[in-house]
Protein backbone atom coordinates (compact mmCIF):
# COMPACT_ATOMS: atom_id res chain seq x y z
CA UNK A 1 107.42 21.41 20.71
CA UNK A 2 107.97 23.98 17.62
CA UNK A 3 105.98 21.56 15.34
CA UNK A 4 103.43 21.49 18.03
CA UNK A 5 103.00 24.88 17.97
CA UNK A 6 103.67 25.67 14.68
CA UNK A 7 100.77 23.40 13.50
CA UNK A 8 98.78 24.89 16.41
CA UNK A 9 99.16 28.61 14.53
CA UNK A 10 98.14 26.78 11.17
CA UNK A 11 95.04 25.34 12.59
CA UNK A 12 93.61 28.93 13.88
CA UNK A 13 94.49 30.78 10.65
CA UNK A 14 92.88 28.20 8.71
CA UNK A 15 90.08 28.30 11.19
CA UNK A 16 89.90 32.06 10.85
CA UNK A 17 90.24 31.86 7.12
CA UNK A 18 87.33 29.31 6.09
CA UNK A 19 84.84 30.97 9.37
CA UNK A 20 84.95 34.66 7.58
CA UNK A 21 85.17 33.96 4.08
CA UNK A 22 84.61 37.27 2.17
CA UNK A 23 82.21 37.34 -0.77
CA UNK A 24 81.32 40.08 -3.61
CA UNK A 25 78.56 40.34 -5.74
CA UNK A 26 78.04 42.83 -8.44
CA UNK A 27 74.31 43.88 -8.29
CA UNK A 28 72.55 46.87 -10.52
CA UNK A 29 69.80 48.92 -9.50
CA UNK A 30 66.77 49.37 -11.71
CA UNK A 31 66.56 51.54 -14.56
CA UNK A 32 66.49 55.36 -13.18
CA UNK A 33 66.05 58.49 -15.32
CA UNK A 34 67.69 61.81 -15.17
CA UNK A 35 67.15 64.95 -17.00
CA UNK A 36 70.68 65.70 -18.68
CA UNK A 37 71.74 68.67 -21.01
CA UNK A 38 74.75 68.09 -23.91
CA UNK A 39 77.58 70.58 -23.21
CA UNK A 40 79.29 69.33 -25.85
CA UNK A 41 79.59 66.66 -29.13
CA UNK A 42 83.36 65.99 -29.78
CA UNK A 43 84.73 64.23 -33.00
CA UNK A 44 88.35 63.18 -33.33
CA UNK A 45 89.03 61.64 -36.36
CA UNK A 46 91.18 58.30 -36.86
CA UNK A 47 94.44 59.07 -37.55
CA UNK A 48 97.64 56.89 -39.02
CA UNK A 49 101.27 57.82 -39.07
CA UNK A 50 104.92 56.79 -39.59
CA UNK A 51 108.45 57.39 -39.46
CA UNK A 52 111.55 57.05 -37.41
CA UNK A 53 113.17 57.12 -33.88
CA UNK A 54 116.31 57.38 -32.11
CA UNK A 55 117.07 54.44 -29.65
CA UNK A 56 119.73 53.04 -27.70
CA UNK A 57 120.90 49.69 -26.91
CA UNK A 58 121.40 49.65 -23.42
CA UNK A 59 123.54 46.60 -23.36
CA UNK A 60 125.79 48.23 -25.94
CA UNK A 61 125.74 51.85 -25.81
CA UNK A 62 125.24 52.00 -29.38
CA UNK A 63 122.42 54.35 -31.24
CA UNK A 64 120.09 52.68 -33.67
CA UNK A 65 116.65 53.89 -35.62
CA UNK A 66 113.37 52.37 -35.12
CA UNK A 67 110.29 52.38 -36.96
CA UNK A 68 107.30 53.53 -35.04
CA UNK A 69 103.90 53.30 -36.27
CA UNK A 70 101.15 55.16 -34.62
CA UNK A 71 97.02 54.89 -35.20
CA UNK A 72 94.26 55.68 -33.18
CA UNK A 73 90.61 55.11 -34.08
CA UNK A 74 87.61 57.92 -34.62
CA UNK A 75 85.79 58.63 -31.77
CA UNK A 76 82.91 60.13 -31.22
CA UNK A 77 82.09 61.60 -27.42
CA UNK A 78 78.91 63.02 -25.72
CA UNK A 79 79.54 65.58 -23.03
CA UNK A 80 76.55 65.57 -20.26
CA UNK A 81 75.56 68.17 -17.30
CA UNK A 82 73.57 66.13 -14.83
CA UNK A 83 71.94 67.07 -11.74
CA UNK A 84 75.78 65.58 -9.96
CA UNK A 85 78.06 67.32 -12.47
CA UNK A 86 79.03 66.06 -15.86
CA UNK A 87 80.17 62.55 -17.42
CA UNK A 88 81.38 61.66 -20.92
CA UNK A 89 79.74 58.91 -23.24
CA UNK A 90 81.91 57.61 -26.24
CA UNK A 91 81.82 55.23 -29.04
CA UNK A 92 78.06 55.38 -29.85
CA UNK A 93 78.42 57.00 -33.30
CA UNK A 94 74.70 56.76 -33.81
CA UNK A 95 73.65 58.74 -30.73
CA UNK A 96 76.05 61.53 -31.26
CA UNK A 97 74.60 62.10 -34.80
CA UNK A 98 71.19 62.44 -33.14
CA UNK A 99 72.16 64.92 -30.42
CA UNK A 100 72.73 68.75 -30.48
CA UNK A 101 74.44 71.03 -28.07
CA UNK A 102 72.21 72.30 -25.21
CA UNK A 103 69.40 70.31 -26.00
CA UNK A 104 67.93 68.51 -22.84
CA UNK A 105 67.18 64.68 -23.03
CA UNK A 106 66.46 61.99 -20.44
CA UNK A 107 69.17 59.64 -19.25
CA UNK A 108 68.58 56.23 -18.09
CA UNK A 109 71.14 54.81 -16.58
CA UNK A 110 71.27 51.51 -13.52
CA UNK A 111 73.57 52.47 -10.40
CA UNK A 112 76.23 49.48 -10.20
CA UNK A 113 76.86 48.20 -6.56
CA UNK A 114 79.52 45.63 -5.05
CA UNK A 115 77.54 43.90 -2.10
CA UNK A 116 80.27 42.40 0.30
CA UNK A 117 78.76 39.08 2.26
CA UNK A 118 80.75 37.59 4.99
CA UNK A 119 79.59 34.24 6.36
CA UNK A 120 76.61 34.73 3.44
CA UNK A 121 75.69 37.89 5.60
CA UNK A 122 75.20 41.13 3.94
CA UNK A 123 78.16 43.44 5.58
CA UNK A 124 78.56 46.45 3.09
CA UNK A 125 77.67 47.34 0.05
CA UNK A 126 79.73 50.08 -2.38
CA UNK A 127 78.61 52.50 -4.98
CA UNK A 128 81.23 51.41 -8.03
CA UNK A 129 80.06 52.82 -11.50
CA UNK A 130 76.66 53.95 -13.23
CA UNK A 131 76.04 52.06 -16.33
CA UNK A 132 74.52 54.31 -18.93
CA UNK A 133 71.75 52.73 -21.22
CA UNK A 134 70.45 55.10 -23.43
CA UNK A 135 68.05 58.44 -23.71
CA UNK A 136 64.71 58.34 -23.20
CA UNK A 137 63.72 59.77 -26.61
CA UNK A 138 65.81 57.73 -29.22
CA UNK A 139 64.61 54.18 -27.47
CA UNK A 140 65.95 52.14 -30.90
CA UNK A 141 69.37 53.09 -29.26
CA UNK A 142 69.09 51.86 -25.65
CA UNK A 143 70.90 49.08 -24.43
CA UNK A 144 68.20 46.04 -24.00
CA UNK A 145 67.75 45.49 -20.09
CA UNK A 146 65.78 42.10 -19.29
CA UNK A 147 64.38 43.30 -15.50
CA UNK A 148 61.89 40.63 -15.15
CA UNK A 149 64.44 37.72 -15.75
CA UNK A 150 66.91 38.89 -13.66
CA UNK A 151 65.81 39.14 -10.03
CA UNK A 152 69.81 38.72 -8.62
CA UNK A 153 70.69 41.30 -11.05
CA UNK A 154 68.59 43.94 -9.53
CA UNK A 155 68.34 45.90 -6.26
CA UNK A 156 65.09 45.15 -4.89
């Protein structure tokens, strides 16, 4: 009689399980432009060091000295006021050397959705980044966007 039931309980979970299968889909809008103003250009340049440590073995007790090595890389970082508060760009060298405090450029940028199907119906969908292409006025710096290719890709 347990097996009975116990294999009765494993046929509805499984039933339950394979009837509302959850899937996700990552899905981008279409190119959208904002007017955006740059509060601020930061540079922090790469920086190397050495030298020693205190430790402890923890399975003796007993001090020791370590070396410890530390680097971090350049970056540059574009500060933006939007219409929906601020965000930060980094790591496009070439753009922040075109830029200048409190000028006002046009962002274009795709809103990044999850779409959640259950049973291959549409159930939810979730807001989960913006994906920041490029401005408007220095177009040999935007990231290349194929729209007509990609008809999953995009929100319709």
């Amino acid at each position: 009689m347990k097996k009975l039931i116990t294999l009765i309980t494993l046929l509805v979970l499984t039933s339950i399980f394979f009837t509302s299968c959850k899937t996700y889909k990552t899905v981008y809008s279409e190119p959208l432009y904002e007017e955006v103003k740059v509060r601020d250009l930061i540079y922090t340049p790469a920086t190397h060091g050495s030298g020693t440590d205190m430790t402890m073995d923890y399975t003796t007790g007993q001090p020791g000295l370590a070396m410890v090595n530390v680097e971090t890389k350049e970056v540059f970082a574009i500060v933006f006021e939007c219409q929906h508060g601020s965000f930060i760009i980094e790591d496009n060298e070439n753009l922040w050397k075109k830029l200048r405090e409190d000028s006002i450029y046009t962002c274009v940028y795709q809103e990044k959705y999850r779409y959640i199907y259950e049973n291959k119906e549409l159930i939810g969908r979730a807001l989960v980044s913006y994906n920041f292409l490029g401005l408007k006025e220095f177009p040999e710096l935007m990231e290349k966007v194929n729209i007509t290719n990609s008809k999953e890709r995009f929100l319709k």
